[in-house]
N, C-alpha and C. Protein backbone atom coordinates (compact mmCIF):
# COMPACT_ATOMS: atom_id res chain seq x y z
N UNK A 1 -33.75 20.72 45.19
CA UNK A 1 -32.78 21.57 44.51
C UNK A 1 -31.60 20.78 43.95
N UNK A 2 -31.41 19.78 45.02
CA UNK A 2 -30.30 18.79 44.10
C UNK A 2 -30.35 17.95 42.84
N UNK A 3 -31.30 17.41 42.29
CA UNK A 3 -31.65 17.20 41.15
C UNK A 3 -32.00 17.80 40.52
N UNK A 4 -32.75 18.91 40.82
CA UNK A 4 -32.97 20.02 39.60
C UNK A 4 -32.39 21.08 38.97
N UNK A 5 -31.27 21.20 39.75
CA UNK A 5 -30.15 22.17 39.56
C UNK A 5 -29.03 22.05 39.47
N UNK A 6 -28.21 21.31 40.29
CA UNK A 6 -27.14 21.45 40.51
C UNK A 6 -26.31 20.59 39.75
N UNK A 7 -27.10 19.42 39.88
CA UNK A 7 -26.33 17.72 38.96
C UNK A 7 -26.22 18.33 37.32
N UNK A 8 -27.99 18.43 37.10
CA UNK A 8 -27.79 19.24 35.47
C UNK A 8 -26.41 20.12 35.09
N UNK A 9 -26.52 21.00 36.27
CA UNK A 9 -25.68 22.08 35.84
C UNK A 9 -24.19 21.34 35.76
N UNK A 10 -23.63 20.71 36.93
CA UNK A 10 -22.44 19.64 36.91
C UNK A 10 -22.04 19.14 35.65
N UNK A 11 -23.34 18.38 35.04
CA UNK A 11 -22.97 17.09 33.96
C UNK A 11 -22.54 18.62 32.25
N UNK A 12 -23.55 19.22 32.78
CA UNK A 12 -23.55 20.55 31.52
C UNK A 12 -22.25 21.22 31.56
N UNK A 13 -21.88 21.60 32.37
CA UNK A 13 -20.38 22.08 32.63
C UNK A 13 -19.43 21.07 31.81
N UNK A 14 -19.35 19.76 32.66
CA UNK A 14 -18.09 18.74 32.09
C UNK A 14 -18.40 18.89 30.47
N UNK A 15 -19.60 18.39 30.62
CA UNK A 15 -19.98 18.40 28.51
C UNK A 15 -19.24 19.94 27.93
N UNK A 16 -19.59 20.85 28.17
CA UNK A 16 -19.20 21.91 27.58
C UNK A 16 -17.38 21.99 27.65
N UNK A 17 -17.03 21.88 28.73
CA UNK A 17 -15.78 21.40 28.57
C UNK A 17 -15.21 20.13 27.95
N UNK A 18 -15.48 19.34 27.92
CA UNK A 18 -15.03 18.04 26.78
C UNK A 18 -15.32 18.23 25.46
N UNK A 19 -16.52 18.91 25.30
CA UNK A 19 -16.53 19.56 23.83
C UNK A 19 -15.51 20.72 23.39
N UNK A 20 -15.24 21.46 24.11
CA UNK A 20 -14.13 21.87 23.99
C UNK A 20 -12.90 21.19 23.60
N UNK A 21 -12.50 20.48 24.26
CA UNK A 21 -11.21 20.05 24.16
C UNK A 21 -11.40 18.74 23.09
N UNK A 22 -12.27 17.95 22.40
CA UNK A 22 -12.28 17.63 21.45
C UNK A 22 -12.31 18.43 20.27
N UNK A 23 -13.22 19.88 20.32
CA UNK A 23 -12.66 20.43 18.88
C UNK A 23 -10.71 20.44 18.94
N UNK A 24 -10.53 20.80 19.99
CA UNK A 24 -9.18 21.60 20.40
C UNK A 24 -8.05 20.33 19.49
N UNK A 25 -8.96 19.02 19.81
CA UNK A 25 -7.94 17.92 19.46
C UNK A 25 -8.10 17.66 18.45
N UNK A 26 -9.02 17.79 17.20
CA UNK A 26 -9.53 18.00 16.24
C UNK A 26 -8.61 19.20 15.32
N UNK A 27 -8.16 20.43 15.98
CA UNK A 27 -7.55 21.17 14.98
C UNK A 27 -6.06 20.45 15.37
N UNK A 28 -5.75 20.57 16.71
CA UNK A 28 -4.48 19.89 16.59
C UNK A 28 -3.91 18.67 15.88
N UNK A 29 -5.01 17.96 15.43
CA UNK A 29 -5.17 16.57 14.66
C UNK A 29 -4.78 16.88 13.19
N UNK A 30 -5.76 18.16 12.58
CA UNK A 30 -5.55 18.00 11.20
C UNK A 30 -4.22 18.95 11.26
N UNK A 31 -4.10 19.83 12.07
CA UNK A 31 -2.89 20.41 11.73
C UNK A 31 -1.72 19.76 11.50
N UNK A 32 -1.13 18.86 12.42
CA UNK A 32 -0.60 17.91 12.37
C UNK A 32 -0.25 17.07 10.81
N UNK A 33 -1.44 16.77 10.12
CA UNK A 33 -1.59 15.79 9.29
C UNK A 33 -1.45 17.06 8.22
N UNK A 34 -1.71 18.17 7.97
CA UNK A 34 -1.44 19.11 7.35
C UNK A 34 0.00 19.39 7.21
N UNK A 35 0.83 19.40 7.84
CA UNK A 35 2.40 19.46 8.25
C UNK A 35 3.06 18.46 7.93
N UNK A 36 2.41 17.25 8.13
CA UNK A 36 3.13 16.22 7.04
C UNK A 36 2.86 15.68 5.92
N UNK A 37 2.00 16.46 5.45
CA UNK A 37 1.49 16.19 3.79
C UNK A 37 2.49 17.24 3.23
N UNK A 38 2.34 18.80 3.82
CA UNK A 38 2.81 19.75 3.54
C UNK A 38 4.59 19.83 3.33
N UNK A 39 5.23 18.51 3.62
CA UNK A 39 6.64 18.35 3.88
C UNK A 39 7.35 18.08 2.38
N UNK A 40 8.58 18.42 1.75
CA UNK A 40 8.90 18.79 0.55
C UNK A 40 9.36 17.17 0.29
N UNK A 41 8.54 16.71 -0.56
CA UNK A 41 9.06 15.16 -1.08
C UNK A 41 10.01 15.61 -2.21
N UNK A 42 10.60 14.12 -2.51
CA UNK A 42 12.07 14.10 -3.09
C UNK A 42 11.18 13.43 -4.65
N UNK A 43 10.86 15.11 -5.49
CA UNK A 43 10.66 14.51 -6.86
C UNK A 43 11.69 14.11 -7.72
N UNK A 44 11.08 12.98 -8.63
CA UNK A 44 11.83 12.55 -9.82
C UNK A 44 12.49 13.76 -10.55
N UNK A 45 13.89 13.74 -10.79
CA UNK A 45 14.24 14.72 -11.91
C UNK A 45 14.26 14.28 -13.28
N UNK A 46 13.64 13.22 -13.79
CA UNK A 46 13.52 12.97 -15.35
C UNK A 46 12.71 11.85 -15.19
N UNK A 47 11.61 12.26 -16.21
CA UNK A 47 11.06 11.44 -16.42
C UNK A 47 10.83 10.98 -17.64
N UNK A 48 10.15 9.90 -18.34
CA UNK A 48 10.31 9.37 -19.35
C UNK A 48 8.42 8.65 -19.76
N UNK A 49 8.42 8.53 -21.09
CA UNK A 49 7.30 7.99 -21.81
C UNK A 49 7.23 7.01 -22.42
N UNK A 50 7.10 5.69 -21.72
CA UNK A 50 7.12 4.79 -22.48
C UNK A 50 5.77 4.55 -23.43
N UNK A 51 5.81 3.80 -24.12
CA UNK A 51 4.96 3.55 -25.23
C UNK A 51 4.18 1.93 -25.41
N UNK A 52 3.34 1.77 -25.29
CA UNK A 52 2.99 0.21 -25.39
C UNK A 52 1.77 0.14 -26.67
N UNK A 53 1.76 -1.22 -27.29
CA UNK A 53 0.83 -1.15 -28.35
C UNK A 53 -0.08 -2.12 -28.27
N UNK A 54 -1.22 -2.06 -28.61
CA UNK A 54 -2.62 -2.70 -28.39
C UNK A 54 -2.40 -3.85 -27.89
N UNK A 55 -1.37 -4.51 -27.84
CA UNK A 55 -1.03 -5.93 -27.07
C UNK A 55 -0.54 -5.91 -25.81
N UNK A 56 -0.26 -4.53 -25.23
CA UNK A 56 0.16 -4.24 -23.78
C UNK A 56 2.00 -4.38 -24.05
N UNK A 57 2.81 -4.59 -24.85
CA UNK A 57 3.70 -4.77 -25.18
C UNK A 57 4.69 -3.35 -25.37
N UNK A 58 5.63 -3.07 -24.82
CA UNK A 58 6.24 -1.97 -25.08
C UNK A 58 6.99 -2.07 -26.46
N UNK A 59 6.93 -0.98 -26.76
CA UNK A 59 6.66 -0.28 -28.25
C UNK A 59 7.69 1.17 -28.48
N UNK A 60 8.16 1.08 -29.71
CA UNK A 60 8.96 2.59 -29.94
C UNK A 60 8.05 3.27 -31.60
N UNK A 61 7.79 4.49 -31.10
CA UNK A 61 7.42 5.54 -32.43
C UNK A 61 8.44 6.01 -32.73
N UNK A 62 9.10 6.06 -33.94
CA UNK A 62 10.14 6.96 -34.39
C UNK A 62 9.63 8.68 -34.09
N UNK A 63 10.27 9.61 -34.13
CA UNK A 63 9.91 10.81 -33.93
C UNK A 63 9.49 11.52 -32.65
N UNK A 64 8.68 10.84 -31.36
CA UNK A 64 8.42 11.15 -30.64
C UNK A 64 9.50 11.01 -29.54
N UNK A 65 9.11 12.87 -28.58
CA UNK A 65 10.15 12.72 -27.75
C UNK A 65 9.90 11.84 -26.20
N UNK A 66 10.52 11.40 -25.72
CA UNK A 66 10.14 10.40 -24.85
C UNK A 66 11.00 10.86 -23.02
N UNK A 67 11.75 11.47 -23.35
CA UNK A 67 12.42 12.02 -22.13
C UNK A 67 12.37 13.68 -22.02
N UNK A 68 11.66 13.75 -20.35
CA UNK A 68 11.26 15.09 -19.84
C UNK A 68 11.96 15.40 -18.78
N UNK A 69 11.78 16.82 -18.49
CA UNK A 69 12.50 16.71 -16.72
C UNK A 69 11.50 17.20 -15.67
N UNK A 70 9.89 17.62 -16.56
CA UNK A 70 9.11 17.83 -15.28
C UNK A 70 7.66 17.36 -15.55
N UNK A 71 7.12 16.73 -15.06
CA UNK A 71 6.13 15.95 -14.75
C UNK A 71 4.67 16.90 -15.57
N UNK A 72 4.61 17.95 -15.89
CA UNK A 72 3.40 18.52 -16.11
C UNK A 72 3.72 18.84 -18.11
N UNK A 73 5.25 18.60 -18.50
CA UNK A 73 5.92 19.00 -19.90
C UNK A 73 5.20 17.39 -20.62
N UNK A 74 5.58 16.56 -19.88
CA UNK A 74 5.63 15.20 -19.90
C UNK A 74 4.48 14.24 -20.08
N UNK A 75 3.24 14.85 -19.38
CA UNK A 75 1.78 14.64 -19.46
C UNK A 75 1.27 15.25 -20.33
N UNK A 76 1.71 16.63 -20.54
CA UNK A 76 0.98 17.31 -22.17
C UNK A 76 1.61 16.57 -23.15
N UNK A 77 2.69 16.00 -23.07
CA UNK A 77 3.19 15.51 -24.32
C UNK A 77 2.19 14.22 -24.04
N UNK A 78 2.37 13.50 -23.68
CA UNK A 78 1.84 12.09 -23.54
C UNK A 78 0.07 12.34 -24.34
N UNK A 79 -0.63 13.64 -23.80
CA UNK A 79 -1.90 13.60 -24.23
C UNK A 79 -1.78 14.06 -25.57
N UNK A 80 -0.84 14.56 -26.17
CA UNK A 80 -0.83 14.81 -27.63
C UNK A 80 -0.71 13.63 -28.49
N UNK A 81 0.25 12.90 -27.40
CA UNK A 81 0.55 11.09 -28.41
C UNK A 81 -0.45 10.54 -28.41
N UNK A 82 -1.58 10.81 -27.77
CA UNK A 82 -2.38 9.62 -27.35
C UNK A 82 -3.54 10.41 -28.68
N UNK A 83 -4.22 11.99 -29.05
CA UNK A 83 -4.50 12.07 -29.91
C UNK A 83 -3.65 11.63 -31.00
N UNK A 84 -2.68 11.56 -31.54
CA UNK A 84 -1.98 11.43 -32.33
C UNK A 84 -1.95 10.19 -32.72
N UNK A 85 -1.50 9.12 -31.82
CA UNK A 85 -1.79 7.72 -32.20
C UNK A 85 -2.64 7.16 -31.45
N UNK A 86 -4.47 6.72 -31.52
CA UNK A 86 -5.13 6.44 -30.41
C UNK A 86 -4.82 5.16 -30.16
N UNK A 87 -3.86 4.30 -31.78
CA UNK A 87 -4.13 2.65 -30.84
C UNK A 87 -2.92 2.37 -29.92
N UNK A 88 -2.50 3.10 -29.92
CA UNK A 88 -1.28 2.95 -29.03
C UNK A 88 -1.88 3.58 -27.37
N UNK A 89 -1.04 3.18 -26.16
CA UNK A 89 -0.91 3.68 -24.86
C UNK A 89 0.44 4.01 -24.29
N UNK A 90 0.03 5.04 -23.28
CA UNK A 90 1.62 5.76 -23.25
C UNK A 90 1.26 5.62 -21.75
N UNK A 91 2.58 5.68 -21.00
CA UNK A 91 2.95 5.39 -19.32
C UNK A 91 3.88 6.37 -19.37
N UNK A 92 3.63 7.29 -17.90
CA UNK A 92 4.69 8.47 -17.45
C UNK A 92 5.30 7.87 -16.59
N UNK A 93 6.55 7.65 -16.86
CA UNK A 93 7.40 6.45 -15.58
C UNK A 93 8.65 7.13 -15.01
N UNK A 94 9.44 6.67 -14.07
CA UNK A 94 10.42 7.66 -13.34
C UNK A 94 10.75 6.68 -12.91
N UNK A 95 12.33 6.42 -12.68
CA UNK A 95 12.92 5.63 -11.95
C UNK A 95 13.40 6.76 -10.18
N UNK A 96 12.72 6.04 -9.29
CA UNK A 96 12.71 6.67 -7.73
C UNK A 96 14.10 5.85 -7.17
N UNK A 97 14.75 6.98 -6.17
CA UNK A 97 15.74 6.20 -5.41
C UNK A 97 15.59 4.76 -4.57
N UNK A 98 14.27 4.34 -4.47
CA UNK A 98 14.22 3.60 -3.40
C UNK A 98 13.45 2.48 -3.96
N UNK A 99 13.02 2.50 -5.08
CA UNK A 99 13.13 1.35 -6.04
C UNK A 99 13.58 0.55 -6.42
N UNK A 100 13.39 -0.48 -7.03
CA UNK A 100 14.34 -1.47 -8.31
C UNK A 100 13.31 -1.02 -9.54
N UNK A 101 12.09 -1.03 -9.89
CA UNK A 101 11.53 -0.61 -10.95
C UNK A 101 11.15 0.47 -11.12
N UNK A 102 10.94 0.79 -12.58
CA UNK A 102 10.58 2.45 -12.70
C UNK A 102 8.78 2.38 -11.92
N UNK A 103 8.51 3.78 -11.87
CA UNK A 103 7.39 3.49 -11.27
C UNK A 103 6.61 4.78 -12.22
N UNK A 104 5.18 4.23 -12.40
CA UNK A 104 4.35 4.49 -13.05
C UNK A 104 3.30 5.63 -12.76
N UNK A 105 3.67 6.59 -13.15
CA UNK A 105 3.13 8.00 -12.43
C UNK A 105 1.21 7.80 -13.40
N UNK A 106 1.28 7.85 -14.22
CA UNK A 106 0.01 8.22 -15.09
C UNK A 106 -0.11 7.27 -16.51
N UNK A 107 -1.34 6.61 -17.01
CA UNK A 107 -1.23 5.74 -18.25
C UNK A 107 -2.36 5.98 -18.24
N UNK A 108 -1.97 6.43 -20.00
CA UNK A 108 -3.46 6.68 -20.98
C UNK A 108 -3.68 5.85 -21.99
């Protein structure tokens, strides 16, 4: 009876309980990592479009506007320049507090 019953049943118990408490640590895990993704970062309030031309060289178009204040105004514009002039490339850049250089959100 002792090997056929009781040990099984022993080792089956602990398992069912450790499986337990690994899902348990598993939601507590992503929750966790959910809560700090979920935390309000400190966006750029202006951003800007620079312009570079087939030589990688920054570049000015007369006419085009080049300063935004929100990141989604700023990318539609950029994809209109980029139909508009294809040999040219445009960079969505933002100068961040904790920088020395602007930093480079998106380049088409």
């Amino acid at each position: 009876m002792l090997f056929g019953q009781t040990i099984p049943g022993v080792v089956l118990a602990f398992f069912k309980v450790a499986g337990e408490y690994v899902i348990l640590g598993a939601v507590f895990i992503f929750a966790l990592a959910w809560l700090l993704k979920a935390k309000p970062h400190n966006r750029p309030k202006q951003y800007s479009v620079v312009v570079f031309d087939v030589f990688g060289k920054i570049s000015h178009i007369d006419g085009i506007r080049t300063e935004f204040k929100t990141h989604d105004v700023a990318w539609s514009f950029m994809k209109q320049y980029k139909e508009a002039y294809p040999l040219y490339n445009f960079a969505l850049v933002s100068e961040l507090p904790k920088s020395d250089k602007p930093t480079i959100f998106r380049y088409i």
